[in-house]
Protein backbone atom coordinates (compact mmCIF):
# COMPACT_ATOMS: atom_id res chain seq x y z
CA UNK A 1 -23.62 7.21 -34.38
CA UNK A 2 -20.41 7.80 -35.74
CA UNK A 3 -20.29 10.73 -34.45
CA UNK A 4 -20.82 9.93 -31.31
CA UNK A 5 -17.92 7.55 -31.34
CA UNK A 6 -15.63 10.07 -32.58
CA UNK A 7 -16.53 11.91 -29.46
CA UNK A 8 -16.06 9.34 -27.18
CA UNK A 9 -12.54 8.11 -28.72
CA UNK A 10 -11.47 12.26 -28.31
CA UNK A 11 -12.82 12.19 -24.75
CA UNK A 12 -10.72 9.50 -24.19
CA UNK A 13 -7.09 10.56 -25.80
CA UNK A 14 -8.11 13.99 -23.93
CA UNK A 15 -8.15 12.20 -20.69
CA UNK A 16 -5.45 10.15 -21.82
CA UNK A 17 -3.60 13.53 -22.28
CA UNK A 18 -3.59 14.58 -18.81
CA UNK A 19 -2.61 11.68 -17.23
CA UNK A 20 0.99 12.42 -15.37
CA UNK A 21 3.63 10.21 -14.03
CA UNK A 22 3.33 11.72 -10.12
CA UNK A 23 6.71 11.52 -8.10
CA UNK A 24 5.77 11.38 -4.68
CA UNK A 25 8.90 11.67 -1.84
CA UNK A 26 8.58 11.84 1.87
CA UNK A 27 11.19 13.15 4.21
CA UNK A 28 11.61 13.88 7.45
CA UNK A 29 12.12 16.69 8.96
CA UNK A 30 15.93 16.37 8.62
CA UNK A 31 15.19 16.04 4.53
CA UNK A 32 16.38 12.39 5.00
CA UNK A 33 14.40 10.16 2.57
CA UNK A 34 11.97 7.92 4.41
CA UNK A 35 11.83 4.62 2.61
CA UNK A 36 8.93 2.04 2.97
CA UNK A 37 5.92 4.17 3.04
CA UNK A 38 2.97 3.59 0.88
CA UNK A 39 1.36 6.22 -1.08
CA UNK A 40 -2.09 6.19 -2.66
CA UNK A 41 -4.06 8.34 -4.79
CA UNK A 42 -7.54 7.87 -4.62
CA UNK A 43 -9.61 9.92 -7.48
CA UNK A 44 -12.34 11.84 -5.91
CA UNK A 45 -15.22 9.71 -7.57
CA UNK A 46 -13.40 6.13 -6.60
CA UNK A 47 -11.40 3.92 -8.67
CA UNK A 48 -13.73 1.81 -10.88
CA UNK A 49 -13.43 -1.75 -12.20
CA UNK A 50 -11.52 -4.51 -10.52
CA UNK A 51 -7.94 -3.24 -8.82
CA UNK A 52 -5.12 -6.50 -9.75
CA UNK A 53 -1.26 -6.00 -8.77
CA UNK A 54 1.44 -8.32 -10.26
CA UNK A 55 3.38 -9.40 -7.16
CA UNK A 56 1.57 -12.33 -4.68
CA UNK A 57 -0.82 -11.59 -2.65
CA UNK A 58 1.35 -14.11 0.41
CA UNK A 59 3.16 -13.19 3.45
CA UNK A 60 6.27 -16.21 4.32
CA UNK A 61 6.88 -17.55 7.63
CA UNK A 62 10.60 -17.77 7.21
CA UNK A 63 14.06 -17.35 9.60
CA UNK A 64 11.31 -16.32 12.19
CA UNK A 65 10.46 -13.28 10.70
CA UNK A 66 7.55 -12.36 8.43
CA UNK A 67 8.40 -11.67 4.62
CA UNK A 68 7.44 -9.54 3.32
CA UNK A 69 7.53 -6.85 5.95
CA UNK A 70 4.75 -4.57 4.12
CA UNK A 71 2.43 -5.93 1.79
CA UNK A 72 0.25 -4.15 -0.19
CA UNK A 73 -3.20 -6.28 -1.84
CA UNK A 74 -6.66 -4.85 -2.88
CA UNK A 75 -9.75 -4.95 -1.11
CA UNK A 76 -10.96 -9.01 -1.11
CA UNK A 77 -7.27 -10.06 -1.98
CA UNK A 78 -6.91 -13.49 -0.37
CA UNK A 79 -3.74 -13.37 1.02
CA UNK A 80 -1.38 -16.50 1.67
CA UNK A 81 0.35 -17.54 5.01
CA UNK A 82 2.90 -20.35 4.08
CA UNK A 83 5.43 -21.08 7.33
CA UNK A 84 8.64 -22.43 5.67
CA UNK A 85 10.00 -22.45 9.47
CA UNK A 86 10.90 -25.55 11.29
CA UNK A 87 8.75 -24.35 14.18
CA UNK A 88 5.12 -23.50 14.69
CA UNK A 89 3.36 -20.69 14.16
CA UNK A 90 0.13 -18.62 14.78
CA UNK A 91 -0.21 -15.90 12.96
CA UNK A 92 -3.06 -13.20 14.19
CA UNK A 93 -4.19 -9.97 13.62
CA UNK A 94 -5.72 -7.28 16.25
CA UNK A 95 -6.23 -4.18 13.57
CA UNK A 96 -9.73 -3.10 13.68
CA UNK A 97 -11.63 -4.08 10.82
CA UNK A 98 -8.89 -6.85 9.69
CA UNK A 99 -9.02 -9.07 12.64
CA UNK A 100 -7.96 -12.63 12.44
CA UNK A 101 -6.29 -15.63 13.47
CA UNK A 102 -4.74 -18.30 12.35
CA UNK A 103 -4.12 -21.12 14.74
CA UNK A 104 -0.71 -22.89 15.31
CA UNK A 105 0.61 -24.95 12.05
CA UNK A 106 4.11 -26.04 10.76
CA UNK A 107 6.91 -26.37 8.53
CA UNK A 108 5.35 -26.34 4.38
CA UNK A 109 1.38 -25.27 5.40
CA UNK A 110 -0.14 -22.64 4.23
CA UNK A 111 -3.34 -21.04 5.75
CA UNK A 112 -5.40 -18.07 3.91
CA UNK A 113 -7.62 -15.10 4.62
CA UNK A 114 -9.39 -12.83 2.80
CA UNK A 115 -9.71 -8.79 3.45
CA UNK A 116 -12.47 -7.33 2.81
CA UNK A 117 -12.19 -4.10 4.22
CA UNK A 118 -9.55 -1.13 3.06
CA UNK A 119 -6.77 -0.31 5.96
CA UNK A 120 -4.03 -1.76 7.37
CA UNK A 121 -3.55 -4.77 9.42
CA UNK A 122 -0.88 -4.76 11.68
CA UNK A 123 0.23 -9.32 11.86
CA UNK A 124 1.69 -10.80 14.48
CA UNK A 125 2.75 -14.16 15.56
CA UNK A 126 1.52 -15.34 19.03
CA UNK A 127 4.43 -17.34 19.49
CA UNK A 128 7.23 -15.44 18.41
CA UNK A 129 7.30 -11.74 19.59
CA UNK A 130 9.37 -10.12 17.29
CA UNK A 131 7.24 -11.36 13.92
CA UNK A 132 6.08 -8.56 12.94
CA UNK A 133 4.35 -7.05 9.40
CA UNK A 134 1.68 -5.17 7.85
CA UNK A 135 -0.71 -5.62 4.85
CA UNK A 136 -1.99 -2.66 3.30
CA UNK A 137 -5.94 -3.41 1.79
CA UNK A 138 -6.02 -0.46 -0.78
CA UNK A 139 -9.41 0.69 -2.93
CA UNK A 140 -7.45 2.44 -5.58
CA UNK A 141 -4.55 0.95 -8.16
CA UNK A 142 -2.62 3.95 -7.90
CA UNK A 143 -0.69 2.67 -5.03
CA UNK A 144 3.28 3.07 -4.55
CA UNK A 145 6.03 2.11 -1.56
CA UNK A 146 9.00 4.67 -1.58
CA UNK A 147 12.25 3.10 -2.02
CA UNK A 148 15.37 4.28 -0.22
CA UNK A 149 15.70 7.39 -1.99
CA UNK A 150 12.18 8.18 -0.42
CA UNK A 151 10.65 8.43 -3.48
CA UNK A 152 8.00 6.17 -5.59
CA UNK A 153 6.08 6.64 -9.25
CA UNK A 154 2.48 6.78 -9.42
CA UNK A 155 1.49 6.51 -13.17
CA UNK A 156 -1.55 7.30 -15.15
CA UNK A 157 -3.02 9.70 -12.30
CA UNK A 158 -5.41 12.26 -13.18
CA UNK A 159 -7.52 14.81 -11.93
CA UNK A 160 -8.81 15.43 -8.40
CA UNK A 161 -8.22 13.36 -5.71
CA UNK A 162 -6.98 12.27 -2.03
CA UNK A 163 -3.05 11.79 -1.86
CA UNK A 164 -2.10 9.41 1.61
CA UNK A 165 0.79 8.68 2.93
CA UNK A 166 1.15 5.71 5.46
CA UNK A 167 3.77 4.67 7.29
CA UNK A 168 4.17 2.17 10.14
CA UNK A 169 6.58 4.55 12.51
CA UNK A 170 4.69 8.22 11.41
CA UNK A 171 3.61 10.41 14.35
CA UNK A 172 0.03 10.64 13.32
CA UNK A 173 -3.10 9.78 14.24
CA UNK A 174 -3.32 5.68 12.37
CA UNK A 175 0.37 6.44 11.09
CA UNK A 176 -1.12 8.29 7.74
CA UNK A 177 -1.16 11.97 6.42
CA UNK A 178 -3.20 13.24 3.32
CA UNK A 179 -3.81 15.87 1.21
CA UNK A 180 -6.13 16.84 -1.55
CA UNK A 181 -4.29 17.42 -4.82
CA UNK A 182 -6.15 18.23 -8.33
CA UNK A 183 -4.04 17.10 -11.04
CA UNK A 184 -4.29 18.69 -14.45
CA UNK A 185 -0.10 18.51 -15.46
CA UNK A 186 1.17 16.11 -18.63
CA UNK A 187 4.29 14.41 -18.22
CA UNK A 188 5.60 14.09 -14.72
CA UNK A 189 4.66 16.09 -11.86
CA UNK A 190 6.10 15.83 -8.28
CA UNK A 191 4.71 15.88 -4.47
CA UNK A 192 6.70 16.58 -1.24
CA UNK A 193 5.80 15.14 2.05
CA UNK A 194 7.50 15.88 5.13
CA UNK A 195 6.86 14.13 8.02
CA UNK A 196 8.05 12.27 11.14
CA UNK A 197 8.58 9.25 12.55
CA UNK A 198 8.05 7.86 16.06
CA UNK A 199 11.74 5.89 15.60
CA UNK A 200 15.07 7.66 14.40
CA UNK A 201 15.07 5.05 11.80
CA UNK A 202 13.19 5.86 8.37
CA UNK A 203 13.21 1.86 7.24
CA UNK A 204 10.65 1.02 9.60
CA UNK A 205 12.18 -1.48 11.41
């Protein structure tokens, strides 16, 4: 038996030992650093046990614009809809698989939905045209947005896997490209994506 644990404690440290840090940039074409894409690595037998991120799971109603602008939650996140406006608002979604809609309400209410499917839901207000934002329902914790450098930190990856990069503005089919990447490097290992964008703008706005 105690054998057997000694085993299982190495298997672990050795797993442990090939975790890496992965840098992951995307540029365009230009080499300009894209900033506000989300990156994901998805190991190729599926994350296991329950995926929790530190920052709320709520998009604001506030100065008639959505904050924030990308929001990333895991699969069955319930997700918050407060309007601190002074107006109305109703707040809908059309994305396949994340449709919903929440109905006109005011100043200091809140209204919630849950996601229970992995994509992206592009959210709209039906009353103010240029409200716009997108939630990003991931199945994996190793989840990053690039900053304005272009660049983001994925820790603790391992091993094979699916590396995706989404974007609101990239030319591509549902605005993401992926590769498969094994990873077997210690310390910190880097990926380049190059890609481009339906706007000359890289923020996404």
């Amino acid at each position: 038996m105690r054998a057997l644990l000694a085993l299982l404690i190495a298997a672990a440290a050795f797993g442990e030992a090939f975790a890496a840090d992965l840098t992951v940039r995307v540029v365009g074409p230009n080499g300009a650093p894209i900033e506000n894409a989300v990156v994901t690595f998805t190991p190729a037998g599926g994350a296991s046990g329950p995926i929790r991120f530190s920052w709320p799971y709520q998009v604001a109603q506030h100065n008639l614009q959505f904050d924030p602008y990308i929001l990333i939650v895991p699969v069955g996140a319930e997700v918050r809809f407060p309007n601190l406006d002074r107006v109305r608002h109703h707040v809908y979604s059309l994305t396949q698989g994340n449709r919903f809609e929440l109905e006109l309400y005011g100043r200091d209410e809140s209204r919630t939905h849950r996601f229970t499917q992995p994509g992206i839901a592009a959210i709209g207000c039906n009353i103010h045209d240029q409200m716009q934002a997108y939630i990003v329902i991931v199945d994996t914790p190793h989840v990053g947005r690039t900053n304005m450098g272009g660049s983001t930190i994925l820790s603790g990856v391992r091993g094979a896997g699916e590396l995706r990069v989404w974007h609101p503005h990239l030319r591509a089919r549902g605005g993401v490209t992926s590769r498969a990447v094994t990873l077997t490097a210690t310390g910190s290992i880097e990926q380049r994506f190059e890609v481009q964008l339906r706007s000359a703008d890289g923020h996404g706005h």
